[in-house]
N, C-alpha and C. Protein backbone atom coordinates (compact mmCIF):
# COMPACT_ATOMS: atom_id res chain seq x y z
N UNK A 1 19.02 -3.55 11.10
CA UNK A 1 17.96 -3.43 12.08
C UNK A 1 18.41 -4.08 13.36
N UNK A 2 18.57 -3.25 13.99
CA UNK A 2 18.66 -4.20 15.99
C UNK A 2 17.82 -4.80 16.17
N UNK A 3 18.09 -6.06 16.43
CA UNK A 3 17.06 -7.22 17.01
C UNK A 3 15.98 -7.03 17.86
N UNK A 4 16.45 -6.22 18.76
CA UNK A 4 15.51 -5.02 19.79
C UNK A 4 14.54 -4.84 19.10
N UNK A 5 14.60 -4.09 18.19
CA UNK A 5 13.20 -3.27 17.41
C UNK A 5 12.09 -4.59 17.08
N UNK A 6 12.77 -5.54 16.47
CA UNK A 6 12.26 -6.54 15.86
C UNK A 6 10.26 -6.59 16.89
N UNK A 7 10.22 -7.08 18.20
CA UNK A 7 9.34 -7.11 18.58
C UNK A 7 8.10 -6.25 19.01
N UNK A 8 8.42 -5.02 18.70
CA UNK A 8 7.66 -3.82 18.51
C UNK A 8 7.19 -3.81 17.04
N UNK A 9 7.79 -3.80 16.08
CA UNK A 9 8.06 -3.03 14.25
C UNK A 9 6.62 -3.86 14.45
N UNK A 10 6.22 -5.36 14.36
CA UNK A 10 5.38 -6.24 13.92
C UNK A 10 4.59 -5.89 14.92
N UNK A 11 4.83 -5.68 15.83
CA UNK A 11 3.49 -6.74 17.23
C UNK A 11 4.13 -7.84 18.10
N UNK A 12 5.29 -8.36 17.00
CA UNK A 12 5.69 -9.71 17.15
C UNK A 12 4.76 -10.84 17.73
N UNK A 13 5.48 -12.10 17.86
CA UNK A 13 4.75 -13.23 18.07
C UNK A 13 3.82 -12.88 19.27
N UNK A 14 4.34 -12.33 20.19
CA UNK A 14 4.02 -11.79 21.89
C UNK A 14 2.61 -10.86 21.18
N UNK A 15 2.49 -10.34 20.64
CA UNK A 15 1.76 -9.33 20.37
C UNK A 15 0.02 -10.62 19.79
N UNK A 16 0.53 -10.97 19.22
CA UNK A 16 -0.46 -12.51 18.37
C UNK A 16 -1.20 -13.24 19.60
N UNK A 17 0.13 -13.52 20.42
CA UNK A 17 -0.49 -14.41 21.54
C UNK A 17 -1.42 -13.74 22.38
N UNK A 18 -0.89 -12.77 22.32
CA UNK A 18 -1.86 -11.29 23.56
C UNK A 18 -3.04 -11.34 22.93
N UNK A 19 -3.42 -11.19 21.57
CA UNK A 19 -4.56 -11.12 20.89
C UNK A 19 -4.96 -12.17 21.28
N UNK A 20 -4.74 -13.83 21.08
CA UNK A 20 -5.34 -14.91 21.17
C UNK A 20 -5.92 -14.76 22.51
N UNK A 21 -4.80 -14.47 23.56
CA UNK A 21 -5.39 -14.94 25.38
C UNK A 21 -6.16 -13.69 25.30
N UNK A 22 -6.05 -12.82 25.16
CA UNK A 22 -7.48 -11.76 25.51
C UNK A 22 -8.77 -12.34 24.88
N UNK A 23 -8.83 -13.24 23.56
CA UNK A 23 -9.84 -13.46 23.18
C UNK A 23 -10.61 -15.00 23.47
N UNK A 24 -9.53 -15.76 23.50
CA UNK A 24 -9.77 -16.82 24.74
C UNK A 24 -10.82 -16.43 26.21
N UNK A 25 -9.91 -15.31 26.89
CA UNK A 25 -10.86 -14.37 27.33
C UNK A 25 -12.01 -14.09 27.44
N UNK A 26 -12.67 -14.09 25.99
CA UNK A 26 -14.12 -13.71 26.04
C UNK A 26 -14.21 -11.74 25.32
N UNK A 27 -12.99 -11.35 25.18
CA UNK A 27 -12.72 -9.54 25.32
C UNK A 27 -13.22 -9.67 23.34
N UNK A 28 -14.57 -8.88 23.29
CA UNK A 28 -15.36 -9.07 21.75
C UNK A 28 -14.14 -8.95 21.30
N UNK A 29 -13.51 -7.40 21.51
CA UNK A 29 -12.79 -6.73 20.38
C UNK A 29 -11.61 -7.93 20.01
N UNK A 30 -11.03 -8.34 21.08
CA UNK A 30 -10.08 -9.31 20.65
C UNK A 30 -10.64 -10.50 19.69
N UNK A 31 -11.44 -11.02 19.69
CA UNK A 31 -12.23 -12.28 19.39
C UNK A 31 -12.46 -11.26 17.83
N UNK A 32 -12.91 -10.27 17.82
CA UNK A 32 -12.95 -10.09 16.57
C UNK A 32 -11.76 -9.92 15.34
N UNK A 33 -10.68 -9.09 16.03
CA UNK A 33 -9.51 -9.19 16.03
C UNK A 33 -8.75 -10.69 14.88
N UNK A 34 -9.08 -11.44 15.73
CA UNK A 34 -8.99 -13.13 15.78
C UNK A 34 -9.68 -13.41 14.54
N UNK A 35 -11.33 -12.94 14.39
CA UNK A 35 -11.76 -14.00 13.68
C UNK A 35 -11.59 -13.01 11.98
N UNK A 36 -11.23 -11.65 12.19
CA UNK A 36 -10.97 -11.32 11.56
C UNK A 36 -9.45 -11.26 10.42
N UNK A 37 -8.84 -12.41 10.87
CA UNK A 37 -6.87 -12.53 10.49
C UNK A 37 -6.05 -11.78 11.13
N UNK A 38 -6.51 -10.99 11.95
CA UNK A 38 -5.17 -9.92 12.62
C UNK A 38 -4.32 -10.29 12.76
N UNK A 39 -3.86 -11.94 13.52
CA UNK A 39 -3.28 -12.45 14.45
C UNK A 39 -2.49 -12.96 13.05
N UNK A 40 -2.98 -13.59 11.72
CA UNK A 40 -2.07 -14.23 11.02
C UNK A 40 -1.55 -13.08 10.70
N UNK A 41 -1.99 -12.31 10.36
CA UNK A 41 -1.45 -10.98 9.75
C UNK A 41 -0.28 -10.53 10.36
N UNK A 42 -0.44 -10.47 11.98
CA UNK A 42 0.63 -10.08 13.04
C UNK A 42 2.01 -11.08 12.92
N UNK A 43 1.34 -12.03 12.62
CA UNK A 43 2.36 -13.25 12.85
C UNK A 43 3.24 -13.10 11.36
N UNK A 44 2.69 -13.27 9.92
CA UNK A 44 3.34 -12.87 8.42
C UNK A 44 4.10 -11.66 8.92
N UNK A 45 3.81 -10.71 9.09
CA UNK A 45 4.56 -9.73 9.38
C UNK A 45 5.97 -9.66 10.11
N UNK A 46 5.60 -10.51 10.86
CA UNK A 46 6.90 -10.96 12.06
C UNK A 46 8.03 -11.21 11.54
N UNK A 47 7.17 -12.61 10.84
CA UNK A 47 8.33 -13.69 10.01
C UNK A 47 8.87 -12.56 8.58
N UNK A 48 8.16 -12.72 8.23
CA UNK A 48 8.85 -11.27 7.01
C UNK A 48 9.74 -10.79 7.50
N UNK A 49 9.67 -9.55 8.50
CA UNK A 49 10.20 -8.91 8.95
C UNK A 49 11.65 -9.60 9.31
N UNK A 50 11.29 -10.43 10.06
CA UNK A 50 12.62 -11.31 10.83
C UNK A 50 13.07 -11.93 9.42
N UNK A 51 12.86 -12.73 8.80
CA UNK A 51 13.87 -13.72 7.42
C UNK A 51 14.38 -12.23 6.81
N UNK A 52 13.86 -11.29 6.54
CA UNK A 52 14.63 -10.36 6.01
C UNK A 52 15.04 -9.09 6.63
N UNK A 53 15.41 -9.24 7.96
CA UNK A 53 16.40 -8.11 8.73
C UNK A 53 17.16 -7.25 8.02
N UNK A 54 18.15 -8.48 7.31
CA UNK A 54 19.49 -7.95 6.57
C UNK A 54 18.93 -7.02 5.76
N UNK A 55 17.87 -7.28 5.05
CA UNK A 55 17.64 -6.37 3.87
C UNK A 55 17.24 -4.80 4.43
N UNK A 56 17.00 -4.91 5.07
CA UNK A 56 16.08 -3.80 5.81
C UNK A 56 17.03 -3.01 6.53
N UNK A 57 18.12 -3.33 7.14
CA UNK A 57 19.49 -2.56 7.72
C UNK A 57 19.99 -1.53 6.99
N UNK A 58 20.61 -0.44 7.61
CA UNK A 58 21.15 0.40 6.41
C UNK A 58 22.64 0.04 6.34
């Protein structure tokens, strides 16, 4: 897997934080987003994704 892809495949971390500051914000959908796990969800995904690159390469 190219490292490149890495921050798209998930959302990546950038993607988590975007959720948080939009909902910081006040923006419902984000805040729901939030209170609903998206953001851990976004974030597990990341780290998964990233500790196991290698596996995932062809």
């Amino acid at each position: 897997m190219d490292g490149s892809a890495l921050p798209w495949l998930c959302g990546g971390r950038s993607g988590a934080r975007g959720i948080e500051a939009a909902a910081d914000a006040g923006d419902p959908a984000m805040v729901r987003l939030r209170e609903n796990g998206t953001v851990q969800a976004v974030r597990a995904a990341h780290d998964w994704t990233s500790e196991h690159r290698l596996l995932l390469e062809p």
